[in-house]
N, C-alpha and C. Protein backbone atom coordinates (compact mmCIF):
# COMPACT_ATOMS: atom_id res chain seq x y z
N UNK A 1 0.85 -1.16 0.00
CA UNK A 1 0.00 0.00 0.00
C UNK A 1 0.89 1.23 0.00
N UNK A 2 0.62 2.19 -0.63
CA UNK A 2 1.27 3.33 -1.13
C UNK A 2 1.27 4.29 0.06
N UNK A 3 1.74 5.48 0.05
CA UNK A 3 1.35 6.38 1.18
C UNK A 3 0.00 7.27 0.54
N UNK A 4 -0.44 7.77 -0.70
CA UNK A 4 -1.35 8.22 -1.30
C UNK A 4 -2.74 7.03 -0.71
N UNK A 5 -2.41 5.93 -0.90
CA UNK A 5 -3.26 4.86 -0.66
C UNK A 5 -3.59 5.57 0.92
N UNK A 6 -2.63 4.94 1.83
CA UNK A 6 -2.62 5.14 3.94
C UNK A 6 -3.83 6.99 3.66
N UNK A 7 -3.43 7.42 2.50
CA UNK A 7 -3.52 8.95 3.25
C UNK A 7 -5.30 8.68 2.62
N UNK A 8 -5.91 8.46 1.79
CA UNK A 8 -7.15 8.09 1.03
C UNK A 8 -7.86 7.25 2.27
N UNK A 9 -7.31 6.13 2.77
CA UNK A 9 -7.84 5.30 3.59
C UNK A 9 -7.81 6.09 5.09
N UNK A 10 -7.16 7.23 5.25
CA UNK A 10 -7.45 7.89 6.78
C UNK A 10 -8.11 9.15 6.57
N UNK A 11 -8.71 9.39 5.66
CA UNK A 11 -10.08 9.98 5.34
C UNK A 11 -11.16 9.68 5.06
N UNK A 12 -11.03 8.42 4.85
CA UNK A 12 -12.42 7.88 4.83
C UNK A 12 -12.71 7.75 6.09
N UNK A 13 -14.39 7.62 6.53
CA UNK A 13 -15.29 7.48 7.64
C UNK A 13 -14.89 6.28 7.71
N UNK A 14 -15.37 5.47 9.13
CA UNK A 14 -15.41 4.21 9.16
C UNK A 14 -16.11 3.35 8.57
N UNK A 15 -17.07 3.78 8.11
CA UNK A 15 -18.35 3.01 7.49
C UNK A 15 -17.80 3.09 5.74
N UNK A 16 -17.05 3.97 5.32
CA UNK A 16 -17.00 4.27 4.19
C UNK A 16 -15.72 2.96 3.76
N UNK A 17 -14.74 3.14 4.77
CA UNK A 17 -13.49 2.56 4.92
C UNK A 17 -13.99 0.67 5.08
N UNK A 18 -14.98 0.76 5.90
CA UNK A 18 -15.74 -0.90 5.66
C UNK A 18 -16.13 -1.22 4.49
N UNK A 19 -17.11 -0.59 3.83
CA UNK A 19 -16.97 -0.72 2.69
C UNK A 19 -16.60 -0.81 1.13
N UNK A 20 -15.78 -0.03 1.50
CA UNK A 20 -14.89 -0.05 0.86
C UNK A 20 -13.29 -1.74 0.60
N UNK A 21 -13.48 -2.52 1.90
CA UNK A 21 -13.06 -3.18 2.47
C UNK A 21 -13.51 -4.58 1.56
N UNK A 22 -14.47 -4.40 0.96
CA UNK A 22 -15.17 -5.52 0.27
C UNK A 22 -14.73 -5.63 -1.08
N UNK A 23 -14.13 -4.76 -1.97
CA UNK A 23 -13.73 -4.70 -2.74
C UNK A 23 -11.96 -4.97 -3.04
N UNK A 24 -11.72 -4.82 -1.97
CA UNK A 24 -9.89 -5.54 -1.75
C UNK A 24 -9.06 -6.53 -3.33
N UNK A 25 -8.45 -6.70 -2.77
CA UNK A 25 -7.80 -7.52 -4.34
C UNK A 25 -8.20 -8.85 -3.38
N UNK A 26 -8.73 -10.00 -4.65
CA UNK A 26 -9.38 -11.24 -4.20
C UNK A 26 -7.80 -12.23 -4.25
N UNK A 27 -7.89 -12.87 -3.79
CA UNK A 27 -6.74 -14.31 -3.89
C UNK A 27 -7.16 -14.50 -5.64
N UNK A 28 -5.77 -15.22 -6.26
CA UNK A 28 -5.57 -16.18 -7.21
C UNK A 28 -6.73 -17.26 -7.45
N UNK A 29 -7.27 -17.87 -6.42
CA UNK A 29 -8.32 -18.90 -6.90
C UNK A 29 -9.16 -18.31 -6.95
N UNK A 30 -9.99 -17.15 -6.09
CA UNK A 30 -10.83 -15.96 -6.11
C UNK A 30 -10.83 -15.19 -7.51
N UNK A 31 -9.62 -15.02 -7.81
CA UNK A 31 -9.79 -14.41 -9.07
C UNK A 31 -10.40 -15.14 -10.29
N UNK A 32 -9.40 -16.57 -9.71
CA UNK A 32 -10.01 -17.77 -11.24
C UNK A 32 -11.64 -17.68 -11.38
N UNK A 33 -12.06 -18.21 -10.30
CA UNK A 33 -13.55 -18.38 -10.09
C UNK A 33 -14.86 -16.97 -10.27
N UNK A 34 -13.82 -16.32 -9.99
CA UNK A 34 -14.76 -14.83 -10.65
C UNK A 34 -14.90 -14.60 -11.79
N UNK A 35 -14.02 -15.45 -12.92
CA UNK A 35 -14.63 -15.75 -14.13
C UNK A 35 -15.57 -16.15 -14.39
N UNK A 36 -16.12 -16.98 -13.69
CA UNK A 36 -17.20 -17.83 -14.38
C UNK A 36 -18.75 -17.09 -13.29
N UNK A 37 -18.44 -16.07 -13.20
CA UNK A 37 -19.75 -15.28 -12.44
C UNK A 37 -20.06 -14.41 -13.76
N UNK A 38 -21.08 -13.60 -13.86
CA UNK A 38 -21.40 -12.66 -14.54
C UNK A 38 -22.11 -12.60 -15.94
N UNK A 39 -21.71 -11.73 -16.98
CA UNK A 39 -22.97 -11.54 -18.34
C UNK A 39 -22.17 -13.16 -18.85
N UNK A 40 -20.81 -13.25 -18.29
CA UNK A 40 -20.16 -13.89 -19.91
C UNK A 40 -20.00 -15.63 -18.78
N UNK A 41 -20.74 -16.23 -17.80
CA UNK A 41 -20.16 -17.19 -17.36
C UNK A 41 -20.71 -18.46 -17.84
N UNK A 42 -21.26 -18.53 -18.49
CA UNK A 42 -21.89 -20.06 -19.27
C UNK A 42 -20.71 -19.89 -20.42
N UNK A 43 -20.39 -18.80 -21.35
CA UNK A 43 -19.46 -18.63 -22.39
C UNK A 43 -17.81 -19.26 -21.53
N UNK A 44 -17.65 -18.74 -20.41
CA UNK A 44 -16.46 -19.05 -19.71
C UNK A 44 -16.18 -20.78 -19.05
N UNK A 45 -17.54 -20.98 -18.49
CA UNK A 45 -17.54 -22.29 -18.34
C UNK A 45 -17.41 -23.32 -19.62
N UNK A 46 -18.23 -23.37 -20.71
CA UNK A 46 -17.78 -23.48 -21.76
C UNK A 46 -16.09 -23.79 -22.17
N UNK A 47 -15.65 -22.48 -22.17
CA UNK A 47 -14.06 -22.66 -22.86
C UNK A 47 -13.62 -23.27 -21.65
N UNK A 48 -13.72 -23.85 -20.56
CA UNK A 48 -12.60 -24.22 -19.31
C UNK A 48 -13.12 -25.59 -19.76
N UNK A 49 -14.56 -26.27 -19.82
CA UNK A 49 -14.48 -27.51 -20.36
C UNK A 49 -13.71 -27.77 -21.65
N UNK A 50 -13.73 -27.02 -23.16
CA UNK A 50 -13.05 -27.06 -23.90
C UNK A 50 -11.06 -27.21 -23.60
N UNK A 51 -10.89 -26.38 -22.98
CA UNK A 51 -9.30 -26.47 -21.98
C UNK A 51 -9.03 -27.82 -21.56
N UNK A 52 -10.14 -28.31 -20.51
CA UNK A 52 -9.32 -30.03 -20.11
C UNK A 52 -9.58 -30.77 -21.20
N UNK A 53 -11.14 -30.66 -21.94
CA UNK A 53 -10.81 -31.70 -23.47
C UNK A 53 -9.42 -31.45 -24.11
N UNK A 54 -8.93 -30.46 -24.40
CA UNK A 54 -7.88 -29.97 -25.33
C UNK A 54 -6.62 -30.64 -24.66
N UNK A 55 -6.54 -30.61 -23.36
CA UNK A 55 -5.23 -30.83 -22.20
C UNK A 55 -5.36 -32.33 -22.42
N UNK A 56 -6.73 -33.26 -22.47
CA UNK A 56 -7.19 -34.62 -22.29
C UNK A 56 -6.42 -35.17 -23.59
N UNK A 57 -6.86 -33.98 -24.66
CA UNK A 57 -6.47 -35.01 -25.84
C UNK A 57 -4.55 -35.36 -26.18
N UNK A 58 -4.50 -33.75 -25.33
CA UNK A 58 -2.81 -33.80 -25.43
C UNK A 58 -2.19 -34.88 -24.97
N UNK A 59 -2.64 -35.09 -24.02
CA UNK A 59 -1.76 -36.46 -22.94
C UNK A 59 -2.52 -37.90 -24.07
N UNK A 60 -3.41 -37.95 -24.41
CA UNK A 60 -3.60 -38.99 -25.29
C UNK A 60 -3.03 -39.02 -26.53
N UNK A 61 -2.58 -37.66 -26.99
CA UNK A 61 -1.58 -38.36 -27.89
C UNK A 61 -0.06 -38.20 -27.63
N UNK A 62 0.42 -37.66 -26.73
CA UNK A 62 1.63 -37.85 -26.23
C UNK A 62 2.11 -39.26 -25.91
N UNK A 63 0.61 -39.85 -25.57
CA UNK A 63 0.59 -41.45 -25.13
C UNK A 63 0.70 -42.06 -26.57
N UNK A 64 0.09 -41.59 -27.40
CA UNK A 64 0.04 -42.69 -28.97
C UNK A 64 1.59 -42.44 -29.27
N UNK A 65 2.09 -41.40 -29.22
CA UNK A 65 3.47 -41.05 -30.00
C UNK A 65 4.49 -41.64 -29.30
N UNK A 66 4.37 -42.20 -27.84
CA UNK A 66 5.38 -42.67 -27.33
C UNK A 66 4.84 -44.59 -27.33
N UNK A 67 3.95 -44.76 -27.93
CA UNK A 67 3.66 -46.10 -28.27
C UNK A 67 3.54 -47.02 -29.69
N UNK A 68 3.91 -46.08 -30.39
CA UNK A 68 4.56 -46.66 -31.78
C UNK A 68 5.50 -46.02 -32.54
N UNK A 69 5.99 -46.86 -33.31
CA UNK A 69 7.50 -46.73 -34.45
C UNK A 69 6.94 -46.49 -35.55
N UNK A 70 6.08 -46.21 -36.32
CA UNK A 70 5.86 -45.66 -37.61
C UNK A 70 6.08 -44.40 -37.58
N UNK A 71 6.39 -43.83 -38.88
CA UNK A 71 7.47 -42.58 -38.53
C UNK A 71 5.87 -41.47 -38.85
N UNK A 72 5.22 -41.97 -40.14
CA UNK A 72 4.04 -41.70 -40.15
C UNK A 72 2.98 -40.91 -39.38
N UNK A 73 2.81 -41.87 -38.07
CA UNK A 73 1.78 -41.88 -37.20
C UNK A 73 2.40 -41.21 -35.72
N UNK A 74 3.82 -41.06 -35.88
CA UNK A 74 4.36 -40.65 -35.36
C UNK A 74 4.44 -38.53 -35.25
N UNK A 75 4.71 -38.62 -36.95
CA UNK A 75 3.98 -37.22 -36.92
C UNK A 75 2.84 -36.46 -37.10
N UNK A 76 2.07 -37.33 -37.47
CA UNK A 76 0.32 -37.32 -37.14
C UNK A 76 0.33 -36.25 -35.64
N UNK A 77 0.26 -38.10 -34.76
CA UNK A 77 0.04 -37.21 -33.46
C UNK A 77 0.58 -35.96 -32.77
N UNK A 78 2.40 -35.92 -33.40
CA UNK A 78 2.64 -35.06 -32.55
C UNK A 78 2.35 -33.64 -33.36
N UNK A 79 1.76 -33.61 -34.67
CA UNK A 79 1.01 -32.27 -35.21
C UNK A 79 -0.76 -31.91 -34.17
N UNK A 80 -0.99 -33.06 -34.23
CA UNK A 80 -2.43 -33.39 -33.41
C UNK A 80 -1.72 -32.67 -31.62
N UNK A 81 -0.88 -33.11 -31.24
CA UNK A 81 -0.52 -32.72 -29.77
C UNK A 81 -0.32 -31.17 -29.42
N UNK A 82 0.84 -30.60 -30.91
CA UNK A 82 1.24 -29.31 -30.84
C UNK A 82 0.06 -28.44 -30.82
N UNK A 83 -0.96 -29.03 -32.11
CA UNK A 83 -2.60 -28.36 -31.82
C UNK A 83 -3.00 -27.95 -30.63
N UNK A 84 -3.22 -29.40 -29.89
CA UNK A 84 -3.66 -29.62 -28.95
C UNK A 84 -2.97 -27.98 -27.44
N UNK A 85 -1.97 -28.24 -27.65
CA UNK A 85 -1.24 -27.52 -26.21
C UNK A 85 -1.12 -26.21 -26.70
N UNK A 86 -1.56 -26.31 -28.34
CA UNK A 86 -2.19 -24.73 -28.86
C UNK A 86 -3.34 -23.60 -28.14
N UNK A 87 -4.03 -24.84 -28.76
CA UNK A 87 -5.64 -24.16 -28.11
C UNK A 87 -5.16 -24.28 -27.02
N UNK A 88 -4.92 -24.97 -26.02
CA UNK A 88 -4.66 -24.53 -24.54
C UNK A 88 -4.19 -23.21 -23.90
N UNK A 89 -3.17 -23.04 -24.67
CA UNK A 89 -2.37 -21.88 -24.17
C UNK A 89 -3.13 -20.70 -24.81
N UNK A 90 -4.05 -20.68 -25.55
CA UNK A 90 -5.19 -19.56 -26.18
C UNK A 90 -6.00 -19.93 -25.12
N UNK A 91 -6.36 -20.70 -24.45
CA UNK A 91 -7.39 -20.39 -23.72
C UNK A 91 -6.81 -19.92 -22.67
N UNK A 92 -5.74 -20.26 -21.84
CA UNK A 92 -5.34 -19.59 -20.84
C UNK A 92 -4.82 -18.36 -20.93
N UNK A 93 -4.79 -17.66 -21.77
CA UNK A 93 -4.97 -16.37 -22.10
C UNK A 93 -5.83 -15.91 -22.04
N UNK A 94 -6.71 -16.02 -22.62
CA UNK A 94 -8.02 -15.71 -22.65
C UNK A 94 -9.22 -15.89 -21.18
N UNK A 95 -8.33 -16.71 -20.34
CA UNK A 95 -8.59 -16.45 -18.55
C UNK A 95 -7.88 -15.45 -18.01
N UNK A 96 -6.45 -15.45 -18.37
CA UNK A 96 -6.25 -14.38 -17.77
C UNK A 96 -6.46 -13.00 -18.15
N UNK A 97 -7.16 -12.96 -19.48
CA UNK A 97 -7.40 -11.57 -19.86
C UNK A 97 -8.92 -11.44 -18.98
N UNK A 98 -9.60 -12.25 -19.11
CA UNK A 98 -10.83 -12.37 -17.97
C UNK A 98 -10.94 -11.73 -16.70
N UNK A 99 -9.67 -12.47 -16.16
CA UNK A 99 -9.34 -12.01 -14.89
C UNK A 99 -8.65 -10.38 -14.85
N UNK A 100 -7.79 -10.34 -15.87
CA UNK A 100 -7.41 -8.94 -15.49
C UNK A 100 -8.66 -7.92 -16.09
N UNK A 101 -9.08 -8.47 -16.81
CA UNK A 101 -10.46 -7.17 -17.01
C UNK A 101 -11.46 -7.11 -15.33
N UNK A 102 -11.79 -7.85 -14.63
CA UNK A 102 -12.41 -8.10 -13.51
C UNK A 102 -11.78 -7.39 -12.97
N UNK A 103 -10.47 -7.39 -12.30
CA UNK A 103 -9.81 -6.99 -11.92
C UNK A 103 -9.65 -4.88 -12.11
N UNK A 104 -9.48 -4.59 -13.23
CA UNK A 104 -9.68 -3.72 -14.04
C UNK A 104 -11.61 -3.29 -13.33
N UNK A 105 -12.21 -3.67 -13.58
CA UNK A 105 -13.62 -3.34 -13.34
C UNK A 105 -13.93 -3.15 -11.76
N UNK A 106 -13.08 -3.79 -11.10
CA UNK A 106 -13.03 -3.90 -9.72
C UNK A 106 -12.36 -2.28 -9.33
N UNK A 107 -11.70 -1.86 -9.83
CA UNK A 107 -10.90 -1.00 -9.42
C UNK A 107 -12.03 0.56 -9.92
N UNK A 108 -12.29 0.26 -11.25
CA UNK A 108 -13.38 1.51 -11.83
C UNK A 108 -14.49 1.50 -10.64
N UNK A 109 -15.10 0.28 -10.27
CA UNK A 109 -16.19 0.37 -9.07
C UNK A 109 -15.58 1.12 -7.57
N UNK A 110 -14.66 0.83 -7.74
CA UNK A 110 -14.03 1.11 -6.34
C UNK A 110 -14.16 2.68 -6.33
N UNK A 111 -13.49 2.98 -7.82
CA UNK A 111 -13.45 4.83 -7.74
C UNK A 111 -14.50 5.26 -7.81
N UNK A 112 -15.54 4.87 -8.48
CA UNK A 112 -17.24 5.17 -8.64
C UNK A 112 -17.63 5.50 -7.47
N UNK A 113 -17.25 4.44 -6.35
CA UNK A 113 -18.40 4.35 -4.78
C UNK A 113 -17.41 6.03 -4.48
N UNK A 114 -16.31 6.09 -4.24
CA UNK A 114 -15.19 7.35 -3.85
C UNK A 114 -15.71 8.56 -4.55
N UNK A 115 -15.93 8.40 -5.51
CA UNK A 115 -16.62 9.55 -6.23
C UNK A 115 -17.90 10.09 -5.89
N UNK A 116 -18.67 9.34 -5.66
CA UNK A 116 -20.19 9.59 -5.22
C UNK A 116 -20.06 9.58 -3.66
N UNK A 117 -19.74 9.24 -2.86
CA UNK A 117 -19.62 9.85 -1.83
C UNK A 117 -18.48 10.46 -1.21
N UNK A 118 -17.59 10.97 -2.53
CA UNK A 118 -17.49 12.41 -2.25
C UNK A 118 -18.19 13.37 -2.40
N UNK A 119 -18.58 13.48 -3.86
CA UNK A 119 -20.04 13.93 -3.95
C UNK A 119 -21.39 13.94 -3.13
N UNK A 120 -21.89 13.23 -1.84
CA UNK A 120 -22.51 13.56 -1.19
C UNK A 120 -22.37 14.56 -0.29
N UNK A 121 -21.13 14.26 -0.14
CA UNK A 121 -20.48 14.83 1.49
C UNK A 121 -20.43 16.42 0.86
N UNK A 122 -20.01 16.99 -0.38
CA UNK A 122 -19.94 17.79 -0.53
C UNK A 122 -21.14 18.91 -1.13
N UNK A 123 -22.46 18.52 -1.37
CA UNK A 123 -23.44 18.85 -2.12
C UNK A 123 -23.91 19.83 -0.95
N UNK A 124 -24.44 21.20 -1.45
CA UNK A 124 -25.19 21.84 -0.33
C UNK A 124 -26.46 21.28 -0.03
């Protein structure tokens, strides 16, 4: 916490400063799981099932490629695998851009509530 931060937080009221309290930065698994809340969480649940199919199929063909000698079938799978740990790593991007937009939105709400009741306090 910054000193701009200490000096913001010892002007706020207590009640303001509680509430404010709810909005905190969430934990890592907190963050994961706050993906799948909101307009976009059937779309999010969605791609995380697509993710372990994609991860499922990788290890199944990592398994075919280390179980036969045709040179063939050999690069089949491991074009099929590189796919595979493709889409993965697009989707885990695409969580963490999730998360940092939340994150991002968390912070605009935070200044919103600060704004408006500054704006109360100050209205004749």
């Amino acid at each position: 916490m910054t000193n701009l931060d200490r000096a913001i937080r010892d002007a706020l009221s207590k009640e303001d400063a509680e509430f404010l309290a709810r909005f905190e930065q969430q934990s890592p698994i907190g963050e994961a799981l706050g993906a799948f809340t909101g307009r976009y969480a059937l779309l999010n649940a969605f791609a995380a099932v697509i993710a372990f199919a994609s991860f499922a199929f990788f290890v199944y063909a990592m398994l075919q490629i280390m179980g036969t000698d045709d040179l063939r079938v050999v690069v089949l799978w491991s074009a099929s695998a590189i796919v595979s740990a493709f889409f993965v790593g697009l989707l885990k991007i695409w969580f963490w851009m999730e998360m940092h937009k939340n994150q991002v939105l968390r912070e605009v709400k935070r200044l919103e509530l600060q704004v408006a009741r500054l704006a109360t306090r100050t209205s004749p």
